[in-house]
Protein backbone atom coordinates (compact mmCIF):
# COMPACT_ATOMS: atom_id res chain seq x y z
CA UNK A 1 45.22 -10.93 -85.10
CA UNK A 2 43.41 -12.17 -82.07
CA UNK A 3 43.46 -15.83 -82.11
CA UNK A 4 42.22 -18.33 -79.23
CA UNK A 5 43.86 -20.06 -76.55
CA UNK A 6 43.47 -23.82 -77.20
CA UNK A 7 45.98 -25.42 -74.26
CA UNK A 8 49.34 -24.83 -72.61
CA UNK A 9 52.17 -26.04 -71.61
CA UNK A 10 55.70 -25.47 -70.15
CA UNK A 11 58.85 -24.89 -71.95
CA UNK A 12 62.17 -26.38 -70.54
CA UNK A 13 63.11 -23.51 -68.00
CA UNK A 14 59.01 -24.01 -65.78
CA UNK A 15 57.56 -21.06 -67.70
CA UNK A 16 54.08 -21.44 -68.94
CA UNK A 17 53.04 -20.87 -72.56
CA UNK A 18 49.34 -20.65 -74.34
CA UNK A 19 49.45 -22.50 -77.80
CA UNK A 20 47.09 -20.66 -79.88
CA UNK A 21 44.84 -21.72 -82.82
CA UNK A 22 46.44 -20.45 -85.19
CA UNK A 23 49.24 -23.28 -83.98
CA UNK A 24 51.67 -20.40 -82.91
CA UNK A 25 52.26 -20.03 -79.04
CA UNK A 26 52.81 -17.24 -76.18
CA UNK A 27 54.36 -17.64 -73.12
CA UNK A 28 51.93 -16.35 -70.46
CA UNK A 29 53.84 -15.39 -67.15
CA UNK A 30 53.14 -14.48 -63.97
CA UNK A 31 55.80 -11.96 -63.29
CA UNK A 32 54.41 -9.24 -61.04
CA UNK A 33 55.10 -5.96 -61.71
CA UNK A 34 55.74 -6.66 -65.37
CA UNK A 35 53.20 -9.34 -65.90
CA UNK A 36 50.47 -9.79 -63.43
CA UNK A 37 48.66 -13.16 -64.55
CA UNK A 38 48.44 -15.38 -61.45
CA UNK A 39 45.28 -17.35 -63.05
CA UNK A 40 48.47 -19.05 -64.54
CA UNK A 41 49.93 -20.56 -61.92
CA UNK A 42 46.85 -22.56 -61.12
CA UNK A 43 45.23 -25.65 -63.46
CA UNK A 44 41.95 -23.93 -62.66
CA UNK A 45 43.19 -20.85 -63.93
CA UNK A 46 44.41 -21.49 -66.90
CA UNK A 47 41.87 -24.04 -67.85
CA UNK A 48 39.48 -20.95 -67.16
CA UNK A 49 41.28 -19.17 -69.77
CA UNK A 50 40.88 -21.69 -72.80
CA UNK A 51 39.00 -20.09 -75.33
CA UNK A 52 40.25 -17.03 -74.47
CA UNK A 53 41.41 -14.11 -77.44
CA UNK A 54 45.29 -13.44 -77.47
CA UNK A 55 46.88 -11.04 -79.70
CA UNK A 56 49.45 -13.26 -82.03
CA UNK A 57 51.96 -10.83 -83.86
CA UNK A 58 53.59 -14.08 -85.50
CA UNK A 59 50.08 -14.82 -87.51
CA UNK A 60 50.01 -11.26 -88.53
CA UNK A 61 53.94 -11.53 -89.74
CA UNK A 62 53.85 -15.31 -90.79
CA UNK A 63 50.04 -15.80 -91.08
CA UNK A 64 48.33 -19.40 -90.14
CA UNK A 65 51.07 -22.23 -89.87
């Protein structure tokens, strides 16, 4: 289920992750080839992506928490 991108934050190894509405979270890399999101890198960038739909495969499993 799509749910939206409400803030982020870093886990313990630098790597940014989107916590979702639904309370569950993503990370969100910028790992070119595999992962090309360099809006993530930036403040701007991600702040420009709050809001923003991301698939959450735990709220389909686990629904909301």
């Amino acid at each position: 289920m799509q749910q939206a991108i409400i803030e982020f934050d870093q886990d313990e190894e630098g790597h940014w992750f989107a916590q979702l509405a639904c309370r569950h979270t993503q990370h969100v890399r910028h790992n070119p080839p595999w992962q090309n999101r360099p809006w993530v890198i930036t403040e701007q960038g991600r702040n420009e992506k709050l809001g923003m739909m991301l698939e959450c495969k735990k709220y389909d499993e686990d629904g909301f928490v």
